[in-house]
N, C-alpha and C. Protein backbone atom coordinates (compact mmCIF):
# COMPACT_ATOMS: atom_id res chain seq x y z
N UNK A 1 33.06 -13.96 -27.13
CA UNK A 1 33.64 -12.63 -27.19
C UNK A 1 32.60 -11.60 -26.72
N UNK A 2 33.42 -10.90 -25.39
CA UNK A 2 32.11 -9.78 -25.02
C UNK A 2 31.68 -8.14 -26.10
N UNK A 3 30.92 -8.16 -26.63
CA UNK A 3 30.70 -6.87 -26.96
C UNK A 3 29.69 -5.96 -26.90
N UNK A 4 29.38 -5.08 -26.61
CA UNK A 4 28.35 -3.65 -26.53
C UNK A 4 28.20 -2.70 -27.50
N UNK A 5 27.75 -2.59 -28.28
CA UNK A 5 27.02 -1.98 -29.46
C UNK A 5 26.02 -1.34 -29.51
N UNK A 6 26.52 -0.11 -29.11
CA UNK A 6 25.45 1.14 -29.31
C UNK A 6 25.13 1.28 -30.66
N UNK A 7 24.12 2.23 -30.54
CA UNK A 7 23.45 2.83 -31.82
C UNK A 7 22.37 3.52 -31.30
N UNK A 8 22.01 4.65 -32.11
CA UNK A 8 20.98 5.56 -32.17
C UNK A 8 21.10 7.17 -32.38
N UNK A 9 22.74 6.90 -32.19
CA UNK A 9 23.06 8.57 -31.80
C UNK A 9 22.87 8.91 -33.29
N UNK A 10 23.26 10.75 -32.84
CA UNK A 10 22.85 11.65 -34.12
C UNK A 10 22.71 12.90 -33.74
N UNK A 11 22.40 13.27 -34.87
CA UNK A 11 22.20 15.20 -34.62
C UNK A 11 20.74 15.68 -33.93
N UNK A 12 20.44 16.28 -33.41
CA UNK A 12 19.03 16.58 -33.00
C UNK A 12 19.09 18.01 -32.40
N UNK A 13 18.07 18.61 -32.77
CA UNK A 13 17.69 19.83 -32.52
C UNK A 13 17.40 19.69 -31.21
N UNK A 14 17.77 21.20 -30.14
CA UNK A 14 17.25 21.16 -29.19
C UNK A 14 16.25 21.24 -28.78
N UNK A 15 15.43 20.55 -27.26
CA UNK A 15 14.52 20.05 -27.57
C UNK A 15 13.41 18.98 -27.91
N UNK A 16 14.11 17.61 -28.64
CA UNK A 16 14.31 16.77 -29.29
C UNK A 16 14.49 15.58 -28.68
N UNK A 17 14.66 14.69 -28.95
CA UNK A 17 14.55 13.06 -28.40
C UNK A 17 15.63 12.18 -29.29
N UNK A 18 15.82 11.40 -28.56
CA UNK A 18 16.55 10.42 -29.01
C UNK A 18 16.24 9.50 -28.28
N UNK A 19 16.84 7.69 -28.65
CA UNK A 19 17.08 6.70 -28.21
C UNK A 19 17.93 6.00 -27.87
N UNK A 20 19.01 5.83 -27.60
CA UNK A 20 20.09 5.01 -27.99
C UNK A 20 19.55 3.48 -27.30
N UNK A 21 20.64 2.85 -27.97
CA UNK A 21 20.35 1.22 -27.52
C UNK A 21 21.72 0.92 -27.77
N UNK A 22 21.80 -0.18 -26.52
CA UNK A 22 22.89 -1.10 -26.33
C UNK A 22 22.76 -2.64 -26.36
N UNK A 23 23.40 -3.22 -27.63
CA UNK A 23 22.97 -4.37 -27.57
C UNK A 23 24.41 -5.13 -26.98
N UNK A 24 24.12 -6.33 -26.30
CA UNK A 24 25.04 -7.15 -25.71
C UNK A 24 24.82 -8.27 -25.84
N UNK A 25 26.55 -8.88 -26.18
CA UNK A 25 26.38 -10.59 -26.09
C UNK A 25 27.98 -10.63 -25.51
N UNK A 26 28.02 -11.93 -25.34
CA UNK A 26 29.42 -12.50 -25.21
C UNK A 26 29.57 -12.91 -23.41
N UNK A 27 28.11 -12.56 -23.39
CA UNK A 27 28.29 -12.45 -21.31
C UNK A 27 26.68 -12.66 -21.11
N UNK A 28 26.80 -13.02 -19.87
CA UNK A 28 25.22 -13.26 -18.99
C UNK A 28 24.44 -12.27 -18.83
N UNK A 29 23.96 -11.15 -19.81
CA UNK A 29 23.87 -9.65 -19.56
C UNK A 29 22.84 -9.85 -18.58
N UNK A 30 22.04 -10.50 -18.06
CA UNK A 30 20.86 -10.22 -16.85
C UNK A 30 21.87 -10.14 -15.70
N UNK A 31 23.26 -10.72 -15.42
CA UNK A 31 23.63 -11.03 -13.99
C UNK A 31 24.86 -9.38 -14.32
N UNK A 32 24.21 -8.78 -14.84
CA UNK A 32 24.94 -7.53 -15.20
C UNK A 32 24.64 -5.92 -14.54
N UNK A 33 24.86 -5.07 -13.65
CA UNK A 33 24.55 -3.59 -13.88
C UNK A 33 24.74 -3.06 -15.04
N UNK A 34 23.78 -2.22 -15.49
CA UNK A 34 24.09 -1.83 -17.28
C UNK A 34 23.79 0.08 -16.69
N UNK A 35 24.70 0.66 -17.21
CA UNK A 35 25.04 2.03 -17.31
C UNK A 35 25.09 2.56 -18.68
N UNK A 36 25.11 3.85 -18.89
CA UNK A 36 25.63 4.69 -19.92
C UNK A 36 26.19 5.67 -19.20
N UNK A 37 27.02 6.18 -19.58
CA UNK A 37 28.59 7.37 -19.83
C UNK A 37 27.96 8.42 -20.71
N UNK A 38 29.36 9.49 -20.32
CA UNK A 38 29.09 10.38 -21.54
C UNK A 38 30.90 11.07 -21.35
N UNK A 39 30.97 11.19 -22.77
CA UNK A 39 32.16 12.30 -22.74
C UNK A 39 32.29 12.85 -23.56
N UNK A 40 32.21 15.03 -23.33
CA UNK A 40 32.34 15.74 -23.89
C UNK A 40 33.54 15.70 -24.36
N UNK A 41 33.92 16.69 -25.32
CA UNK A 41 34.78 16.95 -25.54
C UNK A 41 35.93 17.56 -24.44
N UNK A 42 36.59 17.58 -24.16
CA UNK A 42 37.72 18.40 -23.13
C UNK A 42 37.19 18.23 -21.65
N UNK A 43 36.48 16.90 -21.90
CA UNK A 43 35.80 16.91 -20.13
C UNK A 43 35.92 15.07 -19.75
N UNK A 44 36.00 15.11 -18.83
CA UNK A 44 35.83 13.50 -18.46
C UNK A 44 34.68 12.82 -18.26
N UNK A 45 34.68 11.62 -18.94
CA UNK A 45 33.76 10.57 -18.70
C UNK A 45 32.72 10.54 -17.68
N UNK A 46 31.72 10.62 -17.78
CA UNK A 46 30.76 10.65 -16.53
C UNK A 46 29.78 10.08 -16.57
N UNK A 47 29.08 9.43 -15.96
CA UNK A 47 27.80 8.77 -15.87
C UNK A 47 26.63 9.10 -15.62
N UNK A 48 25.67 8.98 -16.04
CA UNK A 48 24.35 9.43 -16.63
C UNK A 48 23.30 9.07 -15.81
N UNK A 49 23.75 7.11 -16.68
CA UNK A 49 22.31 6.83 -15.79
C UNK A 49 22.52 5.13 -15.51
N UNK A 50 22.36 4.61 -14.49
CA UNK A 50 22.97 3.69 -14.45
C UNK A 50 21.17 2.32 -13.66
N UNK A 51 21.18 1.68 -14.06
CA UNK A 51 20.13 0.53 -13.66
C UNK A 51 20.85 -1.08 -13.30
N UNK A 52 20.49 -0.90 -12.25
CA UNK A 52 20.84 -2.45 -11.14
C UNK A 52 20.17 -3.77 -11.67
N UNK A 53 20.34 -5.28 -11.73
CA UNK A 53 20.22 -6.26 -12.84
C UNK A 53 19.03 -6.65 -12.93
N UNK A 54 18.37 -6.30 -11.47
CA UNK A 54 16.42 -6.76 -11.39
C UNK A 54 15.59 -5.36 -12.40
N UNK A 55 16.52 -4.47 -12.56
CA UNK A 55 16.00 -3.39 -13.35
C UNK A 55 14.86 -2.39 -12.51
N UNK A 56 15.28 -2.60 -11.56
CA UNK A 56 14.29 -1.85 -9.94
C UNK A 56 14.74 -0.57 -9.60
N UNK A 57 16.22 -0.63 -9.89
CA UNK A 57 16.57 0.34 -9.06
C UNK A 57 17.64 1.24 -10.46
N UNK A 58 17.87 2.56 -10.03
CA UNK A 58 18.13 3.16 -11.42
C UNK A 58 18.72 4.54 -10.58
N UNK A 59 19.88 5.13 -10.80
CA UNK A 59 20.40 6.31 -10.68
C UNK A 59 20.54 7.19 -11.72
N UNK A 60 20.08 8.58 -11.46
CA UNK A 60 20.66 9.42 -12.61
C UNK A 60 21.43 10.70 -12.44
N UNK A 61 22.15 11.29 -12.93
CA UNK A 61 22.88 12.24 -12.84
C UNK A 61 21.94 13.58 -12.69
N UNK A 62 22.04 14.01 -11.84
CA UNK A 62 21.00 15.37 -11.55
C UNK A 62 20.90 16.16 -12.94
N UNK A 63 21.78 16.16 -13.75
CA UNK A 63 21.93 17.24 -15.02
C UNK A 63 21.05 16.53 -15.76
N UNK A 64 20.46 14.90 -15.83
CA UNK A 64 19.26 14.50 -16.64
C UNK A 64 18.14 14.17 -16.23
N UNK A 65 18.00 14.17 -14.97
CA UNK A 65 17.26 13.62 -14.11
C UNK A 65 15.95 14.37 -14.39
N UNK A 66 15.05 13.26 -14.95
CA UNK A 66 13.38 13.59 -15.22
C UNK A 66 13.23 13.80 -17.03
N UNK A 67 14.49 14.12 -17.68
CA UNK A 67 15.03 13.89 -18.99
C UNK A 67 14.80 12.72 -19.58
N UNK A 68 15.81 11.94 -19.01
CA UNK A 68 16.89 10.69 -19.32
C UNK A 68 15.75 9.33 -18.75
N UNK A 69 15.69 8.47 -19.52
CA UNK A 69 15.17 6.96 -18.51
C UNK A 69 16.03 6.14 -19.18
N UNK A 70 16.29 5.33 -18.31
CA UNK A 70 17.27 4.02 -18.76
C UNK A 70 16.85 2.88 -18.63
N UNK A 71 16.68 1.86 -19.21
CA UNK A 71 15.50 0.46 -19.24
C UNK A 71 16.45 -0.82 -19.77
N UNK A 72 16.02 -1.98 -19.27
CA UNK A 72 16.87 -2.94 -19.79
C UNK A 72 15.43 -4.19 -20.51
N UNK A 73 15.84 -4.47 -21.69
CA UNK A 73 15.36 -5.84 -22.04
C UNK A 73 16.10 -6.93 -21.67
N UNK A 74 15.83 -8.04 -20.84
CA UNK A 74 16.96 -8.75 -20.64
C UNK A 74 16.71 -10.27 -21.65
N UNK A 75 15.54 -10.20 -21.95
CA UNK A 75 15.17 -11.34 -23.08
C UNK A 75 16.17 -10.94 -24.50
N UNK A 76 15.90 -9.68 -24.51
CA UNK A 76 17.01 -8.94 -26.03
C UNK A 76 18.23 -8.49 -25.59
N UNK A 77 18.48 -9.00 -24.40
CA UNK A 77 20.27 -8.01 -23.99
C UNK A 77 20.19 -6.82 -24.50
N UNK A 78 18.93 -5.78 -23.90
CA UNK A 78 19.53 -4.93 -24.97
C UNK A 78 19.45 -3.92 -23.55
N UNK A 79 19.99 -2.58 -23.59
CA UNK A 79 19.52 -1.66 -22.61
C UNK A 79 19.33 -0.50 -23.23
N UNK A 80 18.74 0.67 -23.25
CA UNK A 80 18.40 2.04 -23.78
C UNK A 80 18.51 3.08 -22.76
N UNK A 81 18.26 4.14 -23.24
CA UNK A 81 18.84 5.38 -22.86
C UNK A 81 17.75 6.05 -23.83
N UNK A 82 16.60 6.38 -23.29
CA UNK A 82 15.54 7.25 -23.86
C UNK A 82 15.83 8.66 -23.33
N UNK A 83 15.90 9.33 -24.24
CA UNK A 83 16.40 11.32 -24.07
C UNK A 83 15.39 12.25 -24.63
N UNK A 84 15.38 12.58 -23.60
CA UNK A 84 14.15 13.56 -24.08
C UNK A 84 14.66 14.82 -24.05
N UNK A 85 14.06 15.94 -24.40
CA UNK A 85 14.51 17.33 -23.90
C UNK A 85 15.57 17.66 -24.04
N UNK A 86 16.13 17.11 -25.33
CA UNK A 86 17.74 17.52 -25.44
C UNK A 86 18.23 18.61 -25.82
N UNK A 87 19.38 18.96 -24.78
CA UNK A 87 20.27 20.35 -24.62
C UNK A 87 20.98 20.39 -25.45
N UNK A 88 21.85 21.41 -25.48
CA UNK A 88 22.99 21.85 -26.33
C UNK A 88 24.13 20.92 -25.38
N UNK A 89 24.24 21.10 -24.03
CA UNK A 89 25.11 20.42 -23.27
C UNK A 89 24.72 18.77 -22.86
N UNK A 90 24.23 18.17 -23.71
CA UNK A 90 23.69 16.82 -23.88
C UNK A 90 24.95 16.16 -24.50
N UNK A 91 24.99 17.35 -25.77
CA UNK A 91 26.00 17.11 -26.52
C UNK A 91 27.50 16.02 -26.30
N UNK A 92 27.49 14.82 -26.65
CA UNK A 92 28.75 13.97 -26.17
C UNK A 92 28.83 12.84 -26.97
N UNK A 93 29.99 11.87 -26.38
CA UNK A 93 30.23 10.59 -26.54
C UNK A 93 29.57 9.71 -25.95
N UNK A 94 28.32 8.63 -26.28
CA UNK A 94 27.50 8.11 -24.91
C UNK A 94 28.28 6.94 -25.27
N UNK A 95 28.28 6.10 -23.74
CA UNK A 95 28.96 4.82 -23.82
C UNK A 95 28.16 3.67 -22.99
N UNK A 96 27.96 3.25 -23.17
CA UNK A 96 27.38 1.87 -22.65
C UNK A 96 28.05 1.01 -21.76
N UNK A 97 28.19 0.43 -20.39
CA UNK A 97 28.86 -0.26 -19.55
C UNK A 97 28.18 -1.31 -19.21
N UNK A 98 28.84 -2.49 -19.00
CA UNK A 98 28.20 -3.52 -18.15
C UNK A 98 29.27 -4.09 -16.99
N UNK A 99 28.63 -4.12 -15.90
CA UNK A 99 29.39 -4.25 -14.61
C UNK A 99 28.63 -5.58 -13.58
N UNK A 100 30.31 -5.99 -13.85
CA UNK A 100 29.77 -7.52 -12.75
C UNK A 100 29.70 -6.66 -11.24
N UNK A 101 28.69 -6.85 -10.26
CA UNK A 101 29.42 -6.54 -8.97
C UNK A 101 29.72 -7.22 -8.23
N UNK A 102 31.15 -6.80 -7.03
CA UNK A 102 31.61 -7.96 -6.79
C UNK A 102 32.88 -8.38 -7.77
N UNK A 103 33.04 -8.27 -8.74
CA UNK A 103 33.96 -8.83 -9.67
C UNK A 103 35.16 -7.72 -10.26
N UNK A 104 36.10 -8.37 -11.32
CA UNK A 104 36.30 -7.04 -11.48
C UNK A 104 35.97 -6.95 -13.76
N UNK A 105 35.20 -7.97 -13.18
CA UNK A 105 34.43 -7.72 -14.91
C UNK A 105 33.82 -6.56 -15.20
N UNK A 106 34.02 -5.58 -16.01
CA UNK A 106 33.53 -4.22 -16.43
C UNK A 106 33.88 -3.96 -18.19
N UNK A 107 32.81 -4.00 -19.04
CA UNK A 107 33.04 -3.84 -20.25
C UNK A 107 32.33 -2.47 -21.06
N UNK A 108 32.98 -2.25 -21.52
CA UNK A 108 32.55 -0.77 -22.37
C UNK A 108 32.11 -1.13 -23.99
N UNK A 109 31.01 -0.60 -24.40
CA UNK A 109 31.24 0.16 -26.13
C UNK A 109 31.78 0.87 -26.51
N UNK A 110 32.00 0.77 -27.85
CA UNK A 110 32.49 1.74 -29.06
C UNK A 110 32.06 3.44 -28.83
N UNK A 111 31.28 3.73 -27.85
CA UNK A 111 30.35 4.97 -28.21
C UNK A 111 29.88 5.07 -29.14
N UNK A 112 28.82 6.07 -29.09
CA UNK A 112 28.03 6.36 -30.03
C UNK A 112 27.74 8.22 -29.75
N UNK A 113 27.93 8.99 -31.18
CA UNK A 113 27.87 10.41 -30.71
C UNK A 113 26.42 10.74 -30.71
N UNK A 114 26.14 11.51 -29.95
CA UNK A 114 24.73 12.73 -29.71
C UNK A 114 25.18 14.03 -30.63
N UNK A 115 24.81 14.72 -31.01
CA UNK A 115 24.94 16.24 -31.24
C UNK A 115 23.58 16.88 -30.82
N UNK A 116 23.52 17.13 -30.18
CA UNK A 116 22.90 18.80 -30.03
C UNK A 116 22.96 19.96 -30.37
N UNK A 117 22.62 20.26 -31.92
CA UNK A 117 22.29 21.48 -32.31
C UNK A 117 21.44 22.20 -33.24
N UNK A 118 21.07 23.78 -33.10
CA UNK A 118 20.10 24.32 -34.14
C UNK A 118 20.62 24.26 -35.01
């Protein structure tokens, strides 16, 4: 059974740091692209920050970019989402993805919330 299990989110002052982590089983997570999402409230799903399966190559959304790093353990299936410098507009639903490419295997987490505020 595939699943993705975030954790880390929480309230944080702006400013502030967080971690999240995504742990995965149920699948080959190294032969995987691993992403995180985000969705505000009244806004759509969007992607953050996304890292390719050799863990070399890594995109980020200009709104976190130099913020945000995204890292994979592939011995622990796990992937993170280190946040630094967190905004008020940080503020969301983060979600965790893993993507076969090539395929049309694509699995999501539960989310996990951020808050951003004084």
């Amino acid at each position: 059974q595939v699943q993705l299990v975030e954790s880390g989110g929480g309230l944080v002052q702006p400013g502030g740091s967080l971690r999240l982590s995504c742990a995965a089983s149920g699948f080959s997570f190294s032969m995987y692209a691993m992403s995180w999402y985000r969705q505000a409230p009244g806004k759509e799903r969007e992607l953050v920050a996304a890292l390719a399966i050799a863990g070399r190559t890594t995109d980020y959304a200009d709104s976190v970019k130099g913020r945000f790093t995204i890292s994979r353990d592939n011995g622990q299936n796990t992937v993170y989402l280190q946040m630094n410098s967190l905004k008020f507009e940080d503020t969301a639903v983060y979600y965790c993805n893993a993507r076969q490419l090539g395929t049309r295997r694509n699995y999501w987490g539960q989310g996990t919330q951020v808050t951003v505020s004084s």
